[in-house]
Protein backbone atom coordinates (compact mmCIF):
# COMPACT_ATOMS: atom_id res chain seq x y z
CA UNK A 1 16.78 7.90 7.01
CA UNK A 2 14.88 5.56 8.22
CA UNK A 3 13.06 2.13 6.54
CA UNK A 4 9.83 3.89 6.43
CA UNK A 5 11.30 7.37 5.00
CA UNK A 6 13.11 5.27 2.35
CA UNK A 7 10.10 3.05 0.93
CA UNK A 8 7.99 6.68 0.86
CA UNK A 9 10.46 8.38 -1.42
CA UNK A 10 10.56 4.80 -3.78
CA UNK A 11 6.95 5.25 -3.83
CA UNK A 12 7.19 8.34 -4.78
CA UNK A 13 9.24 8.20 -7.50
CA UNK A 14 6.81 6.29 -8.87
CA UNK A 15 9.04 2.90 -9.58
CA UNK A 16 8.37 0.13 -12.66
CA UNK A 17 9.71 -2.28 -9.44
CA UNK A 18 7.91 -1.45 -6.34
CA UNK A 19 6.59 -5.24 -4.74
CA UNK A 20 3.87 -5.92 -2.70
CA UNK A 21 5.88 -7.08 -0.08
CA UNK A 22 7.46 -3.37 0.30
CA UNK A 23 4.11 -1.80 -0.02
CA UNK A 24 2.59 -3.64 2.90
CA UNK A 25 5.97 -2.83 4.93
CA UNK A 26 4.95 1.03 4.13
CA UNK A 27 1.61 0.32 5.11
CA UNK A 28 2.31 -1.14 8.58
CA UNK A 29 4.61 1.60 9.02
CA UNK A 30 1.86 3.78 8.05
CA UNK A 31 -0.53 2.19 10.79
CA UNK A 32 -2.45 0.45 8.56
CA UNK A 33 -4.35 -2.81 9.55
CA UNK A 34 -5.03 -5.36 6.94
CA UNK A 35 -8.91 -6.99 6.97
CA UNK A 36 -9.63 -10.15 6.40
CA UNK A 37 -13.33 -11.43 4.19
CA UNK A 38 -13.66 -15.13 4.33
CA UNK A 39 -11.28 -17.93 5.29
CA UNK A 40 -9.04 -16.54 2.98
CA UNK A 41 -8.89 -13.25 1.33
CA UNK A 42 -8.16 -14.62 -1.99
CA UNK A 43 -6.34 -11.94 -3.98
CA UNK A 44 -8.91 -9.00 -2.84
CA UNK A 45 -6.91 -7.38 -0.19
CA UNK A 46 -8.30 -4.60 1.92
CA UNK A 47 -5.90 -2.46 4.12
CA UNK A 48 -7.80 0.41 7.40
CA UNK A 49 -6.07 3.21 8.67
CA UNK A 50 -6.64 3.14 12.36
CA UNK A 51 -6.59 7.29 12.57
CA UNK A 52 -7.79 8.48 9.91
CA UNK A 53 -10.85 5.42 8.57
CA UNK A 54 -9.48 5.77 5.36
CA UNK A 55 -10.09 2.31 3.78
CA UNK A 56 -7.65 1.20 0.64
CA UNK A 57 -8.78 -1.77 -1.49
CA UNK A 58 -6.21 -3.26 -3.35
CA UNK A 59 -5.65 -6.60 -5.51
CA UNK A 60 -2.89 -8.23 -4.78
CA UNK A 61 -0.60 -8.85 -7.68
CA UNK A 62 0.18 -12.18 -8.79
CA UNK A 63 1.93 -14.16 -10.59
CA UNK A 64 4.66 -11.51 -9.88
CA UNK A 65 4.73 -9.25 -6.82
CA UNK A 66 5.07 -5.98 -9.46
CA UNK A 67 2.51 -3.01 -8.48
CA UNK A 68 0.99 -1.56 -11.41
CA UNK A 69 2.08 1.99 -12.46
CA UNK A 70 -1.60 3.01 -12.12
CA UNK A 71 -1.96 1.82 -8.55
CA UNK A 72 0.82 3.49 -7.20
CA UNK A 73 -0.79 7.16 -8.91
CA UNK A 74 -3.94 6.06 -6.96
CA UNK A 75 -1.78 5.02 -4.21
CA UNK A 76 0.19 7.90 -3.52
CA UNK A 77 -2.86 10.32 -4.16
CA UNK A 78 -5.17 8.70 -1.47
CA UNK A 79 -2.20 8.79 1.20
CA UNK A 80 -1.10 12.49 0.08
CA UNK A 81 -4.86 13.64 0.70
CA UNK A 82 -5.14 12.21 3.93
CA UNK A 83 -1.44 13.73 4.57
CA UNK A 84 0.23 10.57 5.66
CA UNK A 85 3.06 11.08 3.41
């Protein structure tokens, strides 16, 4: 099973411990491109699927790296309707 296989059945088990760090993994493996606003992005975080246009905007999570429970429901519904997992 590959890294990409594995971090799509975490998220889909809906996790209390799934970080940002592995959710941006998924998305790169997912061929998603993160955009940039600004000098920085601040905590706004906005991530383009190159196929498909779908655009996900996202907060990033601070001061621990813990997605939210409701985010990964909207999470896993946007990438199941565009059938990328």
């Amino acid at each position: 099973m590959s890294s990409k296989d594995k971090l799509i059945k975490k998220l889909k088990s809906r996790p209390k411990d799934f970080t940002w760090d592995e959710l941006i993994r998924l998305f790169g493996a997912l061929n998603f491109e993160e955009t940039l606003k600004g000098k920085t992005g601040g905590s706004r975080r906005k991530f383009y699927h190159l196929k498909t246009g779908l655009i996900i905007n996202l907060h990033k999570p601070h001061p621990n790296s813990i997605i939210k429970s409701y985010l990964i429901e909207q999470i896993i519904k946007k990438l199941e309707e565009e059938n990328l997992i």
